[in-house]
Protein backbone atom coordinates (compact mmCIF):
# COMPACT_ATOMS: atom_id res chain seq x y z
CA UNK A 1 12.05 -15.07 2.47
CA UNK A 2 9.17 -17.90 2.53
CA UNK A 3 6.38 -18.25 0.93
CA UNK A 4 4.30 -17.77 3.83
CA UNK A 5 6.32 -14.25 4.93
CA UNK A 6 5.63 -12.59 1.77
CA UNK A 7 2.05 -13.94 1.43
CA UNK A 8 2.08 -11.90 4.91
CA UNK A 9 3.32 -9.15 3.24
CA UNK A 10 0.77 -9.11 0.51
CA UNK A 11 -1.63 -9.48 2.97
CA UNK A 12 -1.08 -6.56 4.94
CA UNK A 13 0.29 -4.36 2.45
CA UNK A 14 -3.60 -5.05 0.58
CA UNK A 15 -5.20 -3.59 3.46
CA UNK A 16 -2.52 -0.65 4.14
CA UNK A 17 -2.86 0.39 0.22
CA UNK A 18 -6.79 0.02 0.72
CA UNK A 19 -6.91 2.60 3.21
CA UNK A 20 -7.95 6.01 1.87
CA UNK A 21 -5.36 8.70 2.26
CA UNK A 22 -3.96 11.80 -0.05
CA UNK A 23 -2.64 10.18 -2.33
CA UNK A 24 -5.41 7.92 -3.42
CA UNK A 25 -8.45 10.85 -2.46
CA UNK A 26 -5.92 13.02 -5.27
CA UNK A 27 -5.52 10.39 -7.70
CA UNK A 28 -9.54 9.80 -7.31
CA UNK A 29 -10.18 13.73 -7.63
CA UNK A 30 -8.03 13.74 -10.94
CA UNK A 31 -9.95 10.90 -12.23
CA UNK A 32 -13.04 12.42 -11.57
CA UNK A 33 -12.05 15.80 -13.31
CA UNK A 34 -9.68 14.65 -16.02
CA UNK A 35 -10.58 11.19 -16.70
CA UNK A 36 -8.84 7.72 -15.69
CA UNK A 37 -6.10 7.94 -18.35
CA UNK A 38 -4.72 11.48 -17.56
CA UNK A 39 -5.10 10.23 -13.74
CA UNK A 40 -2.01 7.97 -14.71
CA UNK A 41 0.38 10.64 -14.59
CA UNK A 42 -0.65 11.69 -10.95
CA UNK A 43 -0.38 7.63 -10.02
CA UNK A 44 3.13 7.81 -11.69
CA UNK A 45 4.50 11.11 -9.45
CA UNK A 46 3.22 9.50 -6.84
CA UNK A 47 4.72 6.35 -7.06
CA UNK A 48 7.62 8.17 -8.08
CA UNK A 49 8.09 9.67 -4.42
CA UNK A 50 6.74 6.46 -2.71
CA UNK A 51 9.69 4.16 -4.31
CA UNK A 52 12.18 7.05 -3.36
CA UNK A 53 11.08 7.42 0.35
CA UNK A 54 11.00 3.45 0.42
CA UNK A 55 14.74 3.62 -0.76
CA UNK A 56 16.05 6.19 1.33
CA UNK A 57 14.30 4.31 4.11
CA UNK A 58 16.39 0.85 3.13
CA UNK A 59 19.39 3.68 2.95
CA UNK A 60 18.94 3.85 6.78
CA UNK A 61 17.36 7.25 6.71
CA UNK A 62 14.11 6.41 8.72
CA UNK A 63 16.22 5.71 11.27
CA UNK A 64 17.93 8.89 10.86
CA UNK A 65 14.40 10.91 10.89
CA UNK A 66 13.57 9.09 14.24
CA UNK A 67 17.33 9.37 15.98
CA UNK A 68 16.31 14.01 15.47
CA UNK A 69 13.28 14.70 15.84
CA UNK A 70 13.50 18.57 15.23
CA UNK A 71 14.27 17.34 11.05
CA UNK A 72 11.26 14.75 11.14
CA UNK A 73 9.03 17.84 12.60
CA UNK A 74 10.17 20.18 10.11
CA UNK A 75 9.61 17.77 7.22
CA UNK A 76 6.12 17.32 8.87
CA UNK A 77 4.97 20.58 9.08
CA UNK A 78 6.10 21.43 5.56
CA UNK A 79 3.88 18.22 4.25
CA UNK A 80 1.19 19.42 6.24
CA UNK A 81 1.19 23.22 4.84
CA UNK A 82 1.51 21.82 1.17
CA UNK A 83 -1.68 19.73 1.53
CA UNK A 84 -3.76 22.31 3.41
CA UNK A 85 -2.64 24.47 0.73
CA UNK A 86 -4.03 21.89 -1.94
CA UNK A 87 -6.90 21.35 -0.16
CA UNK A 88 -7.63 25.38 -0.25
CA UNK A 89 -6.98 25.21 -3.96
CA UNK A 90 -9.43 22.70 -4.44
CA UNK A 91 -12.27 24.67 -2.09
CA UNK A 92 -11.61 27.59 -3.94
CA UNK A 93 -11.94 25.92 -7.24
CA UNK A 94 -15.40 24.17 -6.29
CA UNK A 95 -17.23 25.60 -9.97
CA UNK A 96 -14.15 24.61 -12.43
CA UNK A 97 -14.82 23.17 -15.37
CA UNK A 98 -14.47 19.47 -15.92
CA UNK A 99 -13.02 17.10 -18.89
CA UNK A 100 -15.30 15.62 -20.99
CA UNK A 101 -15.09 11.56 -20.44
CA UNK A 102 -13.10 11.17 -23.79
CA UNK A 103 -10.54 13.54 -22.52
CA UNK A 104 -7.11 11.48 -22.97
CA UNK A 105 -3.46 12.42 -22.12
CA UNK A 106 -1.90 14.09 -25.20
CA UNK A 107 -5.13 15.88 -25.08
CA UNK A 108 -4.10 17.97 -22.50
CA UNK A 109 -1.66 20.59 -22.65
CA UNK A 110 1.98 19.80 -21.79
CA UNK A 111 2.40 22.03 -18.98
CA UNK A 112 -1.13 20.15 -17.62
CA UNK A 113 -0.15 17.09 -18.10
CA UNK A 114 3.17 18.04 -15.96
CA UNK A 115 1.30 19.75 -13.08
CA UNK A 116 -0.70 15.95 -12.40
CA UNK A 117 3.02 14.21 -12.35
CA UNK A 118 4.34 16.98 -10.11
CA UNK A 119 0.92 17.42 -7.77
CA UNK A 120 1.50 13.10 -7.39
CA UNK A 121 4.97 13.57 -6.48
CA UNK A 122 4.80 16.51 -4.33
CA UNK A 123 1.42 14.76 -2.15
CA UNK A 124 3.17 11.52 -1.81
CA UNK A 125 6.24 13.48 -1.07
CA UNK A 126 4.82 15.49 1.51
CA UNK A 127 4.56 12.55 4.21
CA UNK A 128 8.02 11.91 6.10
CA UNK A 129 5.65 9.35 7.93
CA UNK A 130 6.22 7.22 5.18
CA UNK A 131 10.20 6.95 5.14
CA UNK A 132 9.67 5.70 9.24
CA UNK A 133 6.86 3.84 8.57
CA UNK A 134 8.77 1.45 5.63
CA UNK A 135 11.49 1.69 8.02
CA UNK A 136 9.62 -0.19 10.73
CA UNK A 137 7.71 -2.35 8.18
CA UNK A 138 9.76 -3.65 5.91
CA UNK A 139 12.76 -5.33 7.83
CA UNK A 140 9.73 -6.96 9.63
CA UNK A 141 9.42 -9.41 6.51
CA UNK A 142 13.03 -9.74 5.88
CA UNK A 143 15.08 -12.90 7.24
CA UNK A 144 18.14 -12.42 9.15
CA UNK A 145 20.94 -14.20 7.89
CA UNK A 146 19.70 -14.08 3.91
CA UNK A 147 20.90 -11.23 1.72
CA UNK A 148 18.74 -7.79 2.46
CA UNK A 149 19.01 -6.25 -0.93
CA UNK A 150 17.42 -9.29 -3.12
CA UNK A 151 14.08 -9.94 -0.28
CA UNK A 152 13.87 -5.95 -0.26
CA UNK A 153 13.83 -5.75 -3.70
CA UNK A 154 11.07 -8.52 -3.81
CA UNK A 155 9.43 -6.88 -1.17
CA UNK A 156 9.41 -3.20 -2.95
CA UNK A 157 7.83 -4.79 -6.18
CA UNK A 158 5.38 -6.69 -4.61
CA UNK A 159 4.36 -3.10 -2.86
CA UNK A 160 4.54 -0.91 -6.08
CA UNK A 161 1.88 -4.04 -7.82
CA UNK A 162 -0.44 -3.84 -5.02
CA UNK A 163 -0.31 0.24 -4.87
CA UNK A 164 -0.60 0.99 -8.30
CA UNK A 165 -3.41 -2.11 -8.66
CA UNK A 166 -5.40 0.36 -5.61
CA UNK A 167 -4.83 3.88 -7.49
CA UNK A 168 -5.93 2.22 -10.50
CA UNK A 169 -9.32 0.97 -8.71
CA UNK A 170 -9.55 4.83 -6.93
CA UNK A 171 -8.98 6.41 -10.91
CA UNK A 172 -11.81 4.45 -12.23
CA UNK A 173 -13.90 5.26 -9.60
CA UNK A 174 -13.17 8.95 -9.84
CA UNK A 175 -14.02 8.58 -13.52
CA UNK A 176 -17.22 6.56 -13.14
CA UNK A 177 -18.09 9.54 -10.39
CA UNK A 178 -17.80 11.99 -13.21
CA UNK A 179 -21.34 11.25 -15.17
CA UNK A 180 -22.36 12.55 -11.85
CA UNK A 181 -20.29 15.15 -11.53
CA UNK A 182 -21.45 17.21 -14.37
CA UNK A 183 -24.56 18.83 -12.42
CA UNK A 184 -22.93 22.46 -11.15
CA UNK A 185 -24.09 22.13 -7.71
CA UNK A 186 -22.73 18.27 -7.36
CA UNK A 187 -19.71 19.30 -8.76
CA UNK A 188 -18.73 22.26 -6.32
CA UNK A 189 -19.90 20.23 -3.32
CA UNK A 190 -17.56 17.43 -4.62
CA UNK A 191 -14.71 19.89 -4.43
CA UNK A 192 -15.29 21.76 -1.39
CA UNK A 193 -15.37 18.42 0.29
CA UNK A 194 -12.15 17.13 -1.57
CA UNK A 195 -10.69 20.13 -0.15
CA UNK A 196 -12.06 20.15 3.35
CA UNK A 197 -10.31 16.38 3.55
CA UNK A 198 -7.40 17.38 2.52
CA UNK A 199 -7.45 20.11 5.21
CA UNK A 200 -8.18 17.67 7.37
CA UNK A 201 -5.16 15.41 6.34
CA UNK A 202 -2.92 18.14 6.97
CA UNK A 203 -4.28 18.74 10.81
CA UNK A 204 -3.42 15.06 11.29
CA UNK A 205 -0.08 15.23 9.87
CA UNK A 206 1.04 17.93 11.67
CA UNK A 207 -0.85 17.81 15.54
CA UNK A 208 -0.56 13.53 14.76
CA UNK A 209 2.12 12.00 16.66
């Protein structure tokens, strides 16, 4: 790979991370209600799903979702009840209380701290679009006739920088939000429309083609 293919890459891959979507609208929400620092674990879960689907993509299995359609669909649909599902938790939590801004990790409880890692994972998780979508993406910045393995490794890095450089700008956000957050009305607006989105994501991902 050349210089000028993988400044492509970090070109495009800028722009793709940019674009709002559940995971960065969760990892926003969390900053906003538990602070920037306890927002890390839900950046870590899902990162933790994104490198796996970006894996089992290189493993040939976006090819495999495309070749039966019936599994991608399935896959779909489950992604698609899990976030509407989220999205009516959030609605229906519109008047919880919020973290103070000095709230850190090991201040919250351990079984807290593990629902952030596991609500990352299981949002980031819930998108089989992503498996196709490195599938088609990736081997576009790979040269034929070079190893695969060493260019997708650089190319999987140089995605997991960029991504986790974007949650960390949506976590601060969130956090910064959070001053504003504190007025009762603000605050339940905030999460009805958190959860209206993610609603909306779901009726995308699952009438989207």
């Amino acid at each position: 790979m050349d210089g000028h293919t993988w400044w492509l890459f970090v070109g495009m891959t800028f722009v793709v991370s940019a674009t709002p979507g559940p995971n960065m609208l969760l990892v926003m929400n969390h900053g906003a209600r538990f602070g920037w620092r306890p927002a890390v674990l839900t950046m870590a879960g899902c990162m933790t799903a994104l490198l796996a689907m970006m894996s089992l993509s290189a493993a040939g299995l976006g090819a495999l979702l495309s070749s039966f359609p019936a599994v991608f669909n399935t896959l779909r649909y489950l992604g698609a009840a899990y976030l509407a599902y989220l999205g009516v938790q959030l609605f229906r939590s519109a008047n919880a209380p919020w973290a103070s801004d000095e709230t850190a990790v090991d201040e919250l409880p351990l079984d807290s701290r593990g629902s952030l890692y596991r609500q990352g994972l299981a949002v980031a998780a819930s998108n089989p679009k992503a498996i196709v979508f490195a599938a088609a993406f990736f081997p576009q910045f790979i040269r034929a006739g070079a190893p695969a393995l060493p260019q997708f490794g650089v190319l999987l890095a140089t995605f997991t920088v960029i991504e986790v450089a974007w949650y960390g700008v949506y976590a601060v956000s969130g956090h910064k939000l959070s001053r504003f957050l504190q007025n009762d009305r603000v605050r339940s607006l905030f999460n009805r429309v958190t959860g209206c989105v993610f609603v909306v994501f779901a009726a995308v991902m699952a009438w989207g083609r």
